[in-house]
C-alpha atoms as a PDB file:
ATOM      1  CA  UNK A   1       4.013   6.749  -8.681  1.00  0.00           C
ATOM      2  CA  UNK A   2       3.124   7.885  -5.354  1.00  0.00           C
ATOM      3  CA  UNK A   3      -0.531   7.068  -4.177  1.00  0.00           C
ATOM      4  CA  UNK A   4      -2.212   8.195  -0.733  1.00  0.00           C
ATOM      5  CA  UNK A   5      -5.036   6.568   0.789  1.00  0.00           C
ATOM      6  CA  UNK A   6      -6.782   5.069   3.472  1.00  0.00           C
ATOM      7  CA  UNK A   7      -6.539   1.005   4.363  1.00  0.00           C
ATOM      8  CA  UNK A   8     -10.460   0.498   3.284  1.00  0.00           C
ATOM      9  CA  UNK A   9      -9.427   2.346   0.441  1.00  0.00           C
ATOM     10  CA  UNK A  10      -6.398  -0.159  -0.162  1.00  0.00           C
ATOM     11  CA  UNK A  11      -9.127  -3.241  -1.796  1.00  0.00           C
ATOM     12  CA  UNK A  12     -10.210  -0.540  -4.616  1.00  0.00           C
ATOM     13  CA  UNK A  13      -7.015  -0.870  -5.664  1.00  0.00           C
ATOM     14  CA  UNK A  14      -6.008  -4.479  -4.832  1.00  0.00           C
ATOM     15  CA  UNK A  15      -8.953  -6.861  -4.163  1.00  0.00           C
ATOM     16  CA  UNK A  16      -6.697  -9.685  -2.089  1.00  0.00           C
ATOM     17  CA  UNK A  17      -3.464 -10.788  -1.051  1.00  0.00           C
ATOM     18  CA  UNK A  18      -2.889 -13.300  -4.229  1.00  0.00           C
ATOM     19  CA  UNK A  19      -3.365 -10.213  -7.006  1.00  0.00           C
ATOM     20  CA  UNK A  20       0.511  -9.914  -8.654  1.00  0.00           C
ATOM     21  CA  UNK A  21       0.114  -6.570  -8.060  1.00  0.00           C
ATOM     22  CA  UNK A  22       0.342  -6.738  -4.372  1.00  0.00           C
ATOM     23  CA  UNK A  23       3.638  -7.738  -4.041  1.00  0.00           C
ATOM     24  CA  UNK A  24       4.822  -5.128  -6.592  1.00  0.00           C
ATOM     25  CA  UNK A  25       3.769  -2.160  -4.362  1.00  0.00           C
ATOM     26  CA  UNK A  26       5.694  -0.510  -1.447  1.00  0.00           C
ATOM     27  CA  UNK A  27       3.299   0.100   1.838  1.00  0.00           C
ATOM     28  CA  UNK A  28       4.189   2.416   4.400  1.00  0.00           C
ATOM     29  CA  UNK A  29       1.324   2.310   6.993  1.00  0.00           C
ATOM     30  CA  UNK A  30       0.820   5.910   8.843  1.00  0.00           C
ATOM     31  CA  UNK A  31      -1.382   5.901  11.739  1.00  0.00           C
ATOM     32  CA  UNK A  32      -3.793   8.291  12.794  1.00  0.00           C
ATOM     33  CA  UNK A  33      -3.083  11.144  14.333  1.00  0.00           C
ATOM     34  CA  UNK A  34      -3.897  11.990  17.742  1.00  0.00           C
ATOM     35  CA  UNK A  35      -3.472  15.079  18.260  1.00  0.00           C
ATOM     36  CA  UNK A  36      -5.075  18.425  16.288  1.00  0.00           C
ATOM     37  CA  UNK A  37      -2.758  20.642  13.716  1.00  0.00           C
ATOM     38  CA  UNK A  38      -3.441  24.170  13.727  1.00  0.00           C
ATOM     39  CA  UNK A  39      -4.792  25.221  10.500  1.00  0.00           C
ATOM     40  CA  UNK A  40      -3.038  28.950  11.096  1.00  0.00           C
ATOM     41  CA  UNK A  41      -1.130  29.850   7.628  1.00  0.00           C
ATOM     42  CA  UNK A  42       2.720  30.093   7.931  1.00  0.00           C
ATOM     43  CA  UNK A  43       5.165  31.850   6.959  1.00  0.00           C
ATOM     44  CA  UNK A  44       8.987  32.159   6.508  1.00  0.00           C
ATOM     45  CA  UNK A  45      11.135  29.136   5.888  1.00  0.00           C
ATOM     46  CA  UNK A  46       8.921  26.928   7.184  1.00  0.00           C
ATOM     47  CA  UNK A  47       5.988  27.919   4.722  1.00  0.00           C
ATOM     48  CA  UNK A  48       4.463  24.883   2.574  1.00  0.00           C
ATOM     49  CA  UNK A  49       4.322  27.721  -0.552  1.00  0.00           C
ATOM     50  CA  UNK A  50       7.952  28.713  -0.046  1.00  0.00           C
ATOM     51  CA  UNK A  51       9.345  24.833   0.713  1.00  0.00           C
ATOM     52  CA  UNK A  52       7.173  23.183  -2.838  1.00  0.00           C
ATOM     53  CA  UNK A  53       8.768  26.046  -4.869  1.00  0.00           C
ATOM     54  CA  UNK A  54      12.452  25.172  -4.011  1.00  0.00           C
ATOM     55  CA  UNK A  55      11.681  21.126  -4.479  1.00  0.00           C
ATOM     56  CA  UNK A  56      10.213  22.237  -7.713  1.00  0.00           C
ATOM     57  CA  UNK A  57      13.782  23.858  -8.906  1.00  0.00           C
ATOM     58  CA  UNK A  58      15.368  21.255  -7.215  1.00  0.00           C
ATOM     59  CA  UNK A  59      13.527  18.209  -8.792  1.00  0.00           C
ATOM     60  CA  UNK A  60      14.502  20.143 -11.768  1.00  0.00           C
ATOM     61  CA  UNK A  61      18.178  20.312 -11.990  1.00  0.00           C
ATOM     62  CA  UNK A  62      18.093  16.754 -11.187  1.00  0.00           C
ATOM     63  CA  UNK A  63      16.244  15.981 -14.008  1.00  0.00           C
ATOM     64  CA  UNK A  64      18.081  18.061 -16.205  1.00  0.00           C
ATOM     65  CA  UNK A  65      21.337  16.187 -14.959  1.00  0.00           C
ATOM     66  CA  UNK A  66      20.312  12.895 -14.997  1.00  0.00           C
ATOM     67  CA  UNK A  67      18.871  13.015 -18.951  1.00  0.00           C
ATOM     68  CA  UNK A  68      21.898  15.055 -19.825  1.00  0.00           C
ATOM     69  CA  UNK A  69      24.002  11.262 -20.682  1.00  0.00           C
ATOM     70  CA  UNK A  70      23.228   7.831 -20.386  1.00  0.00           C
ATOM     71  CA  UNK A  71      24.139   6.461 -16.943  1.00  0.00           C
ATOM     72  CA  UNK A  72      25.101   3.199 -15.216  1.00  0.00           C
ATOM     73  CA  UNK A  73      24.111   2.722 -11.844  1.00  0.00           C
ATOM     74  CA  UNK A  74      26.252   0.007  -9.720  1.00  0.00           C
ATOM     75  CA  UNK A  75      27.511  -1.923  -6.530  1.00  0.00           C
ATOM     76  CA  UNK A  76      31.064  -2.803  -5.778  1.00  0.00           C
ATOM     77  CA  UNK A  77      31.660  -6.450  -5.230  1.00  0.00           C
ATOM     78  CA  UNK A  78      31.601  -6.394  -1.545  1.00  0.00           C
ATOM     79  CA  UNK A  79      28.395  -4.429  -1.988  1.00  0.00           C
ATOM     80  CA  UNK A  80      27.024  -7.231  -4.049  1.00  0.00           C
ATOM     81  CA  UNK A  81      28.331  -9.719  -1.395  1.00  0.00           C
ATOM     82  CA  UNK A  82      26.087  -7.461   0.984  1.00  0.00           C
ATOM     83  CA  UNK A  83      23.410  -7.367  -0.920  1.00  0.00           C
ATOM     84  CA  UNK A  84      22.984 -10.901  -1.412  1.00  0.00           C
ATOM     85  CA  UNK A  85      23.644 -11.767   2.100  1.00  0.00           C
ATOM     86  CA  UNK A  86      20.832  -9.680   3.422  1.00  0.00           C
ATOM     87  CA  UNK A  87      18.866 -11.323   0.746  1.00  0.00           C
ATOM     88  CA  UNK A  88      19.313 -14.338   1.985  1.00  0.00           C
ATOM     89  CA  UNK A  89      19.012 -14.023   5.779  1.00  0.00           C
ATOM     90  CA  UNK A  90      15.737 -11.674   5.638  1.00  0.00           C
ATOM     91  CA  UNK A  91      14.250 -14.487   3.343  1.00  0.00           C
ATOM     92  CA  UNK A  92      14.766 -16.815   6.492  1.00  0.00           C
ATOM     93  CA  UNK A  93      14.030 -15.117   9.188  1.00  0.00           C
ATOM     94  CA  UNK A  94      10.672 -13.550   7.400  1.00  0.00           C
ATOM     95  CA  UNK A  95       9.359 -16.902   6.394  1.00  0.00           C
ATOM     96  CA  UNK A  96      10.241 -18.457   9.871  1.00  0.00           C
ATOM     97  CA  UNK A  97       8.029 -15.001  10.800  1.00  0.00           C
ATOM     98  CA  UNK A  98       5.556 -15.136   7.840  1.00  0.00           C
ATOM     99  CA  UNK A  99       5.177 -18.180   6.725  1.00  0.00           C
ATOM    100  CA  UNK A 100       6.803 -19.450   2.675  1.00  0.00           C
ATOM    101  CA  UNK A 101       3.581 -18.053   1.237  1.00  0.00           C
ATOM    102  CA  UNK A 102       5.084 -14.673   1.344  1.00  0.00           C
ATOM    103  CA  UNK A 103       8.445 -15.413  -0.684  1.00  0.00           C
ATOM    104  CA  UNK A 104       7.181 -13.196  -3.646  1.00  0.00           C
ATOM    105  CA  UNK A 105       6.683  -9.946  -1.208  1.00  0.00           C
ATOM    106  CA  UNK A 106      10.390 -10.910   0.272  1.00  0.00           C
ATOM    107  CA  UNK A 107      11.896 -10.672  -3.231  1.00  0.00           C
ATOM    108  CA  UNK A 108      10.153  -7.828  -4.522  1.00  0.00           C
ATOM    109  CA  UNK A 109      10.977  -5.810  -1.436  1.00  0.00           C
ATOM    110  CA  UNK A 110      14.745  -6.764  -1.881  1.00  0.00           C
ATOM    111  CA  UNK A 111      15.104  -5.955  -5.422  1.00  0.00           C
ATOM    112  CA  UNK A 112      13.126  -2.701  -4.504  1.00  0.00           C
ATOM    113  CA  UNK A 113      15.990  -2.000  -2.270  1.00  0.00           C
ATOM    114  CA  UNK A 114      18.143  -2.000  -5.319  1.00  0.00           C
ATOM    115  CA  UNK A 115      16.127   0.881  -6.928  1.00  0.00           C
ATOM    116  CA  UNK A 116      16.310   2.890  -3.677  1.00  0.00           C
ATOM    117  CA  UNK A 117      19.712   2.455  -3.762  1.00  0.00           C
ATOM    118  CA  UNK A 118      19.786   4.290  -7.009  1.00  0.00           C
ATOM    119  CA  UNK A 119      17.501   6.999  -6.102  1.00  0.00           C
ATOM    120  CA  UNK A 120      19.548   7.744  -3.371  1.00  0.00           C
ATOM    121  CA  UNK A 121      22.994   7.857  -4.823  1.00  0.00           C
ATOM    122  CA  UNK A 122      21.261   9.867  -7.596  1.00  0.00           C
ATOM    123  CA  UNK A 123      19.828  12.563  -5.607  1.00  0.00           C
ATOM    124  CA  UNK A 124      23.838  13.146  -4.169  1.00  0.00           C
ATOM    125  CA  UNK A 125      24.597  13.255  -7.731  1.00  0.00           C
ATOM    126  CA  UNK A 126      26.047  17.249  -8.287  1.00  0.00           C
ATOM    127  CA  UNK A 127      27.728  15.975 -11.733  1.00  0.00           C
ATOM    128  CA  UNK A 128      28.364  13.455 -14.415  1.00  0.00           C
ATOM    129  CA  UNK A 129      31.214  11.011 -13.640  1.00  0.00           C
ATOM    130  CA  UNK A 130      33.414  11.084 -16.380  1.00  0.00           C
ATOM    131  CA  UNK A 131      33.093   7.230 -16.898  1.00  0.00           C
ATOM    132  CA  UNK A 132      28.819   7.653 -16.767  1.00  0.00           C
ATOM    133  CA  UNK A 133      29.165   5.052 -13.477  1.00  0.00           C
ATOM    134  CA  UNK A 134      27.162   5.945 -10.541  1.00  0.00           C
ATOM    135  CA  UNK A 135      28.707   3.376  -8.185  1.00  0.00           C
ATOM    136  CA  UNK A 136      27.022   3.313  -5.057  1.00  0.00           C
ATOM    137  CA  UNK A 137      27.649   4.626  -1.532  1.00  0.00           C
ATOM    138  CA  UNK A 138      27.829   2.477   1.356  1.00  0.00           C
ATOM    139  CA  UNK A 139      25.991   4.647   3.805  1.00  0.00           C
ATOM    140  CA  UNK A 140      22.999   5.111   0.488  1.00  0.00           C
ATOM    141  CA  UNK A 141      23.027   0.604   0.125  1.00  0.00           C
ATOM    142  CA  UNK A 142      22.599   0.520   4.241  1.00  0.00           C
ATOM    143  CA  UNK A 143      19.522   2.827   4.213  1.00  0.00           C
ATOM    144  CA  UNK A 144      17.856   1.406   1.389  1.00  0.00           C
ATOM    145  CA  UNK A 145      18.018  -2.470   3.057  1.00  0.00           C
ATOM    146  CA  UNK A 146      16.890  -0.341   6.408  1.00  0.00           C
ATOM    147  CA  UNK A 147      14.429   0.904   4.365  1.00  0.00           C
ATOM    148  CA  UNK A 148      13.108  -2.181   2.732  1.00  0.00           C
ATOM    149  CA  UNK A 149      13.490  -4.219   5.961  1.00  0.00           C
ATOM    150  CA  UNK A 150      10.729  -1.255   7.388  1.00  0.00           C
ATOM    151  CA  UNK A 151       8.357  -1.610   4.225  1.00  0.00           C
ATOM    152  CA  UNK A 152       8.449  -5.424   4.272  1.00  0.00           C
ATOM    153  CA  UNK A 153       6.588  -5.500   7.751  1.00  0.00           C
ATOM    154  CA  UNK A 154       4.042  -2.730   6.173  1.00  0.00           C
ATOM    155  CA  UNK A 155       3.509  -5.084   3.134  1.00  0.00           C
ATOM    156  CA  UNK A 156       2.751  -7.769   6.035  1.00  0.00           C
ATOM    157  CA  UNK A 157       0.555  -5.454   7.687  1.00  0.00           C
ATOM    158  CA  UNK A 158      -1.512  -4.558   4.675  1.00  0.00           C
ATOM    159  CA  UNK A 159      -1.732  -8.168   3.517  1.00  0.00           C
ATOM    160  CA  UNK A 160      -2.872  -8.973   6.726  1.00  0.00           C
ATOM    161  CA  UNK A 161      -5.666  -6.211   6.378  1.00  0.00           C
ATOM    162  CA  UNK A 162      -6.436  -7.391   3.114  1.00  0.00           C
ATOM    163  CA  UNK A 163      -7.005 -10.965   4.692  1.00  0.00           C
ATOM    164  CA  UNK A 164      -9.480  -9.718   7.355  1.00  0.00           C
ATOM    165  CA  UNK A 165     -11.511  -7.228   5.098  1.00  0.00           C
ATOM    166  CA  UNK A 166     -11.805 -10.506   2.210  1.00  0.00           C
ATOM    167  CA  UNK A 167     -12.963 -12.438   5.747  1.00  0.00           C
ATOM    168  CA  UNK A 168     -15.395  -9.920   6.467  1.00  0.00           C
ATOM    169  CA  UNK A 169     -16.692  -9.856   2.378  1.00  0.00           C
ATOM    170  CA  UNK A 170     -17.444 -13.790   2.701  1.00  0.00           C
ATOM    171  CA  UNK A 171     -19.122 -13.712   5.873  1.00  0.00           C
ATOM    172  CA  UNK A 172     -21.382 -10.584   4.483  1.00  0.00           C
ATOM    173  CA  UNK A 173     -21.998 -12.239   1.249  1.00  0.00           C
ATOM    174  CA  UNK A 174     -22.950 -15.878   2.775  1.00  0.00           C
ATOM    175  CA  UNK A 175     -25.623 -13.842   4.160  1.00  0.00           C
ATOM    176  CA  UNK A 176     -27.173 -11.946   1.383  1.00  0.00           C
ATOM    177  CA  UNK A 177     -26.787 -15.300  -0.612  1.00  0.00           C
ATOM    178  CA  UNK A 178     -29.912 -16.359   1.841  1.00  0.00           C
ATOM    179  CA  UNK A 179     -32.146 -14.138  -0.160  1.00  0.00           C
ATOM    180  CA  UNK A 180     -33.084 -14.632  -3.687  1.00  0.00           C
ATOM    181  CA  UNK A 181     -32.006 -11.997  -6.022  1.00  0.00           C
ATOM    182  CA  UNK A 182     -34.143  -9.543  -5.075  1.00  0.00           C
ATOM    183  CA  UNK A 183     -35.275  -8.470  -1.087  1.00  0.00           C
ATOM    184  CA  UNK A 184     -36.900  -6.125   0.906  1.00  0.00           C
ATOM    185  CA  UNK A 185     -36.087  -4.160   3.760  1.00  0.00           C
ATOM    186  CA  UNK A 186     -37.973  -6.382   5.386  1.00  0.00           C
ATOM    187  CA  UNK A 187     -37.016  -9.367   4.140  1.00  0.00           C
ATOM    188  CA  UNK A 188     -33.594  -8.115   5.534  1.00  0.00           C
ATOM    189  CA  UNK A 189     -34.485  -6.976   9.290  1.00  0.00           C
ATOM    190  CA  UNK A 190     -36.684 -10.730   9.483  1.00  0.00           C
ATOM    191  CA  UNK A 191     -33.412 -12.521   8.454  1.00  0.00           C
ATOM    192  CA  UNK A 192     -30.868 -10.002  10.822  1.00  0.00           C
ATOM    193  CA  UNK A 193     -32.943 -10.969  13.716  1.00  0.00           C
ATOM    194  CA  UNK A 194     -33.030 -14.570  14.090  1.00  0.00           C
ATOM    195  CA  UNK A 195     -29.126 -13.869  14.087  1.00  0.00           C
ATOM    196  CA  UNK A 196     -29.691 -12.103  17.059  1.00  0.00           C
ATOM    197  CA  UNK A 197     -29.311  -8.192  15.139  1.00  0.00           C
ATOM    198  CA  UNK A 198     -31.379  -5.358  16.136  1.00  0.00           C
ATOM    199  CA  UNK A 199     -33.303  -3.543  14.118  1.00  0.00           C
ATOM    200  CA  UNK A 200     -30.872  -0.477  14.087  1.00  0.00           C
ATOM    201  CA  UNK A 201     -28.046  -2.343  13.315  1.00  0.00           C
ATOM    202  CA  UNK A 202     -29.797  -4.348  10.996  1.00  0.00           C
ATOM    203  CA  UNK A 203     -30.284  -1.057   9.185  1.00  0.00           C
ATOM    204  CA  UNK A 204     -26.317  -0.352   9.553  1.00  0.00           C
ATOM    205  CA  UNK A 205     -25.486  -3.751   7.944  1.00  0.00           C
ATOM    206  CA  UNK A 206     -27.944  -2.832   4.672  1.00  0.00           C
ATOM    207  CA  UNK A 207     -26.054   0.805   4.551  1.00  0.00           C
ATOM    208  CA  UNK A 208     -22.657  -0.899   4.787  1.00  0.00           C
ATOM    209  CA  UNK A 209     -23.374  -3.575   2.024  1.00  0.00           C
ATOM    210  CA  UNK A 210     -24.518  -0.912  -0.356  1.00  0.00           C
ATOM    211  CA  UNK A 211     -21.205   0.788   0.169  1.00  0.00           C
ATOM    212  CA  UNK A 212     -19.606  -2.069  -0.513  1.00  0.00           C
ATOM    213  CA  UNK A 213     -21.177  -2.687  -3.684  1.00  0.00           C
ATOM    214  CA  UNK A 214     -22.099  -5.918  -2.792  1.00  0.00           C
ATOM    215  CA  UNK A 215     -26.110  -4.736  -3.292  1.00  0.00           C
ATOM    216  CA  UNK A 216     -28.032  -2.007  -5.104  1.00  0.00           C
ATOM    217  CA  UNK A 217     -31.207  -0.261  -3.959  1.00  0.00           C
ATOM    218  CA  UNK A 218     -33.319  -0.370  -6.613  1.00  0.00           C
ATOM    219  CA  UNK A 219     -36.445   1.525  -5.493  1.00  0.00           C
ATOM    220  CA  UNK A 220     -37.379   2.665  -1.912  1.00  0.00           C
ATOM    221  CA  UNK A 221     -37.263  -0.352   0.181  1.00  0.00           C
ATOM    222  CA  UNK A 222     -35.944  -2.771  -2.356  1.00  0.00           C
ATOM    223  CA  UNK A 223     -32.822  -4.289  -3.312  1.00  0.00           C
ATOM    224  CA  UNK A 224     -30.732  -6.330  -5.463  1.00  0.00           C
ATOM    225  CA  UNK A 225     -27.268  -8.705  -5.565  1.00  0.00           C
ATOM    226  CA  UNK A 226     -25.288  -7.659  -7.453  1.00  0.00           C
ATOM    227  CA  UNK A 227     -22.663 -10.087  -9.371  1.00  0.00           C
ATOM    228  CA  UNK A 228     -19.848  -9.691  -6.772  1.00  0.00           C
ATOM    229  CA  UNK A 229     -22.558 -10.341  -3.767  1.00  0.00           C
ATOM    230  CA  UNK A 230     -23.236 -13.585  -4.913  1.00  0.00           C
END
């Protein structure tokens, strides 16, 4: 599964840095773009149209050959050897880095390299070995541990996102947690300014905690915690 999104998007999906699932995904952290992309159609070779329908055919035939017989995918011993020595040193050198509270992402990532390492020497796959062994290349196992050496820092990157945003929640919800269940807008511009907030950004801080679900505007001027804000 391949998901797109945004990194204030990212806590819809996981909520903090401890959530098993965390460690299970692969991050790859695009930043914005700077410059502007012409929105002018295009055609020829080039063409998104003409470029999705030959993936299509393509993603096809693979199918087709890879559910045609049962396969084994494999390394060679000195691939293993490899394998397990990158394992190893990464480990190290990412905990000296990261800290040992990050051992889980370090393994997942590794043994994800193991599954790119498939998909890789699949998609060079043209036909079915007569022994149903995919053994894998040497150039496909170097890429995938370049690969999962890349989307380890971008797991670090998003964890450390994660960490500030989950900051950012406790500091907003120690406020709110100064009102009763129920406030006005008031209530909540009297409060913002003996902590030195201005009206206007007072007003900014209500809009942003409603986004964040952490309150509910019950009637015009009113609001409520909900469970999550408190």
């Amino acid at each position: 599964m391949n998901v797109t999104m945004t990194m204030e998007q990212l806590s819809s999906l996981v909520n903090e840095r401890e959530n098993g699932l965390f460690s299970r995904i692969l991050f790859y952290y695009l930043p914005s773009r700077s410059g502007f992309t012409c929105p002018k159609p295009k055609t020829g070779e080039n063409c998104k149209k003409t470029a999705s329908t030959k993936m299509k055919k393509m993603v096809k035939e693979w199918y087709e050959l890879l559910h045609s017989e049962e396969l084994t995918f494999a390394f060679s011993d000195k691939q293993w050897d490899i394998f397990t020595h990158f394992g190893k040193k990464k480990k190290n050198l990412f905990i000296a880095q990261y800290g040992d509270k990050n051992t889980d992402i370090i393994f997942r990532t590794a043994l994800s390299s193991f599954k790119i390492a498939m998909v890789l020497s699949a998609i060079r796959l043209n036909k079915i070995p007569t022994d149903g062994i995919v053994t894998c290349l040497d150039k496909d196992l170097n890429s995938a541990l370049i690969i999962a050496e890349t989307l380890f820092h971008h797991s670090m990157m998003a964890a450390d996102i994660l960490e500030k945003k989950n900051k950012k929640t406790n500091t907003d919800t120690n406020f709110i947690k100064q009102f009763s269940n129920e406030f006005t807008t008031k209530d909540f511009t009297t409060l913002a300014s003996t902590q030195g907030m201005s009206e206007r950004n007072a007003m900014r801080k209500l809009k942003m905690l409603i986004e964040s679900n952490l309150i509910t505007k019950t009637a015009h001027g009113q609001y409520k915690i909900n469970k999550n804000g408190k």
